[in-house]
Protein backbone atom coordinates (compact mmCIF):
# COMPACT_ATOMS: atom_id res chain seq x y z
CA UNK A 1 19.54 24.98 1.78
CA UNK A 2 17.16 27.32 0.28
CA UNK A 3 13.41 24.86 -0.13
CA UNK A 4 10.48 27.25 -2.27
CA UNK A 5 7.57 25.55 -1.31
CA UNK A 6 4.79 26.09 -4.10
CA UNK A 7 0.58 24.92 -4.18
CA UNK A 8 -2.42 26.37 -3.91
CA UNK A 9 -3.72 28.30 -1.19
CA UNK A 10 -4.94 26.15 1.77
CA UNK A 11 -2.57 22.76 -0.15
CA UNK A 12 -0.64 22.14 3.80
CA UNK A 13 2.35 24.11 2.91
CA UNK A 14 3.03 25.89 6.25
CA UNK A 15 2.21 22.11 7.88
CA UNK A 16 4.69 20.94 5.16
CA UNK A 17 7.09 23.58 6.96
CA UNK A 18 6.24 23.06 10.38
CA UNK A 19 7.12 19.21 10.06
CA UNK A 20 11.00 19.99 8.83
CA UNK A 21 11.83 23.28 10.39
CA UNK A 22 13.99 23.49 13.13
CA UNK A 23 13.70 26.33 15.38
CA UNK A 24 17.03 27.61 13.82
CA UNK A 25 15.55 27.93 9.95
CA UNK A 26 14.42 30.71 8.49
CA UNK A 27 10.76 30.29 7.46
CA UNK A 28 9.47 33.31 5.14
CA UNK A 29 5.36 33.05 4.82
CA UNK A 30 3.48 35.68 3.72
CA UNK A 31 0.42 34.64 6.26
CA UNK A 32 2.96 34.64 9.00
CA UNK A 33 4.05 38.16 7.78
CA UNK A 34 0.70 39.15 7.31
CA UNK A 35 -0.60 38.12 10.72
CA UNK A 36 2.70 39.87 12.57
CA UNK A 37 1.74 43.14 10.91
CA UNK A 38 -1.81 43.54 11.27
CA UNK A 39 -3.60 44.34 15.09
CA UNK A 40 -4.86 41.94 17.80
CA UNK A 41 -7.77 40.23 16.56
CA UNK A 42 -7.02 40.14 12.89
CA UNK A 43 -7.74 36.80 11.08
CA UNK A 44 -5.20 33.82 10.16
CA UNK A 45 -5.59 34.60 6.95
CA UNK A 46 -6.56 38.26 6.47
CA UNK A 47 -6.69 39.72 3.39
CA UNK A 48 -6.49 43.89 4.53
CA UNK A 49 -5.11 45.58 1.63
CA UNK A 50 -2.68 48.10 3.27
CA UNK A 51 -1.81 45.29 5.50
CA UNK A 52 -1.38 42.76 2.14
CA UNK A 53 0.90 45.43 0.97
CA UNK A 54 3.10 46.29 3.84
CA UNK A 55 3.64 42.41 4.30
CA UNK A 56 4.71 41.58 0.38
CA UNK A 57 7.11 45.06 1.48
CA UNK A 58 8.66 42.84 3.98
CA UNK A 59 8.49 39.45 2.21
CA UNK A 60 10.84 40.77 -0.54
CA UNK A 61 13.08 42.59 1.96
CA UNK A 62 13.40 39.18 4.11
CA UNK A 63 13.86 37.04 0.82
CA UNK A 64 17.02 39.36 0.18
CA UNK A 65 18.45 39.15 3.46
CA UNK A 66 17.51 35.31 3.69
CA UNK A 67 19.42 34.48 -0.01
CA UNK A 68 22.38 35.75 1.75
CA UNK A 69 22.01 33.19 4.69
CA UNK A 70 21.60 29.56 2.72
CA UNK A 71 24.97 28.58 3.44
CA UNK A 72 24.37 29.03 7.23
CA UNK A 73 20.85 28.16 7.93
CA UNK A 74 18.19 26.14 5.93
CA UNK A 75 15.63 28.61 4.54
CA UNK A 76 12.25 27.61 3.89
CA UNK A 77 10.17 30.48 1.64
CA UNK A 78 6.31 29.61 0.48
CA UNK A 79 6.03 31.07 -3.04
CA UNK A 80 2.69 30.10 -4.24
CA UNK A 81 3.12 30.51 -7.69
CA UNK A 82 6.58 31.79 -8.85
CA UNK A 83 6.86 33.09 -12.10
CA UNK A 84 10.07 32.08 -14.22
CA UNK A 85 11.90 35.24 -13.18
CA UNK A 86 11.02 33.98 -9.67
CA UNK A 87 12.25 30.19 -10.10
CA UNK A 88 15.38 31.19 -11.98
CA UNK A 89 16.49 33.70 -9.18
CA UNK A 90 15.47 30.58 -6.45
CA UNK A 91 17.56 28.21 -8.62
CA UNK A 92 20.76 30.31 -8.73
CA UNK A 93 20.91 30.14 -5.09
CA UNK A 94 20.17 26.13 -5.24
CA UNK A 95 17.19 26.02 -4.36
CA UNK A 96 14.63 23.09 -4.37
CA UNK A 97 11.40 23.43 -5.24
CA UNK A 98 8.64 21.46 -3.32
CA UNK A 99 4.90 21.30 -4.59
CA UNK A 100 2.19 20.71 -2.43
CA UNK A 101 -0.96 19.62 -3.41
CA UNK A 102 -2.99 17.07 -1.89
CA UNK A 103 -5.54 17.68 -4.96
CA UNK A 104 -8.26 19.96 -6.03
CA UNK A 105 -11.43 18.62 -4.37
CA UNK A 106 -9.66 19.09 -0.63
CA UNK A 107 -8.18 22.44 -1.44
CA UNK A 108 -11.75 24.12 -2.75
CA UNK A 109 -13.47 21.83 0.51
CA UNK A 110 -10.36 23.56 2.97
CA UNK A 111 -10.93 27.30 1.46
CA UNK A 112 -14.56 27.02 1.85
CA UNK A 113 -14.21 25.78 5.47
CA UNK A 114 -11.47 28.10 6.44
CA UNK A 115 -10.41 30.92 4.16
CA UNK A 116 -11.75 33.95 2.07
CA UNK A 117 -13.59 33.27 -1.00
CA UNK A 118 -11.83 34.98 -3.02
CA UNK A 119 -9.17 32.34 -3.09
CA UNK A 120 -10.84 29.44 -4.78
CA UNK A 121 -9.52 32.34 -7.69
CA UNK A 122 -6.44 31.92 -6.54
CA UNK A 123 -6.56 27.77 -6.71
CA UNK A 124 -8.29 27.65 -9.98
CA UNK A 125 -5.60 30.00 -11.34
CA UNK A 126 -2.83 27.53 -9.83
CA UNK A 127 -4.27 24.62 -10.96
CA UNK A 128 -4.45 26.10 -14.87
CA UNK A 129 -1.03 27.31 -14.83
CA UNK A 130 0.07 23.62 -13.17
CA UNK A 131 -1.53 22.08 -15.99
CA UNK A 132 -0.30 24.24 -18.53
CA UNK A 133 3.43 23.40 -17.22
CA UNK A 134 2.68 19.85 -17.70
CA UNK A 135 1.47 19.95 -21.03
CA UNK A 136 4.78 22.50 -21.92
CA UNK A 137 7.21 19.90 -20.33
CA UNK A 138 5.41 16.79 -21.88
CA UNK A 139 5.33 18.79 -25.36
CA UNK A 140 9.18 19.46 -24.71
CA UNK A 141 9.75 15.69 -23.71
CA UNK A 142 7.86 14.22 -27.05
CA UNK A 143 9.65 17.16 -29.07
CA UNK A 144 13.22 16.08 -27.93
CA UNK A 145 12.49 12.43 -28.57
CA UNK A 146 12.14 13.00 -32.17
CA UNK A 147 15.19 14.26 -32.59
């Protein structure tokens, strides 16, 4: 089973992982990546920009090999926000989409505690294009009532 775990940065999605894993699964995070790449010392959560873009390098290389894999092993990929391209390739391989979001207040609180500034960007941008999903799909919803 392929699960595509979306939210904003700093939401719990790598506890939402470590909770169902099994030693077995294959777990494809680009922090994870991120961390393995960079030297001793580096932080959680760097942000290096040769490092950021070696790791992506291997994220998509690992989400290729992984696809191939579903049918043996659960795969668990973190996919912060995955564009429709994205979801539709996750889909075809039956994948289910998880969302987690305990809520705006603790994300901005939990990236101003632990992580880089620069990703209460990242949040804010997550949190427009969740709400502009939900207005889509309840605009879709009201549309094919009227019918």
């Amino acid at each position: 089973m392929l699960y595509v775990v979306t939210g904003p940065p700093a939401a719990g999605k790598s506890s939402w992982i470590e909770a169902r894993a099994r030693p077995t699964d294959i777990v494809i995070d680009l922090d994870r990546i991120t961390l393995a790449l960079t030297g001793p010392g580096a932080a959680q959560w760097a942000q290096y920009p040769v490092a950021m873009k070696v790791a992506h390098r291997a994220r998509y290389a690992a989400i290729d090999e992984a696809l191939k894999h579903v049918d043996q092993v659960d795969v668990y990929l973190i996919h912060t926000m995955p564009s429709t391209k994205w979801l539709a390739r996750y889909r075809s391989h039956g994948a289910e989409v998880v969302a987690v979001d305990p809520g705006r207040e603790i994300v901005m609180q939990r990236i101003a505690d632990m992580r880089a500034p620069g990703l209460q960007a990242v949040a804010t941008r997550w949190y427009a294009q969740r709400s502009k999903q939900r207005a889509t799909r309840s605009v879709t919803r009201q549309s094919s009532r009227a019918w």
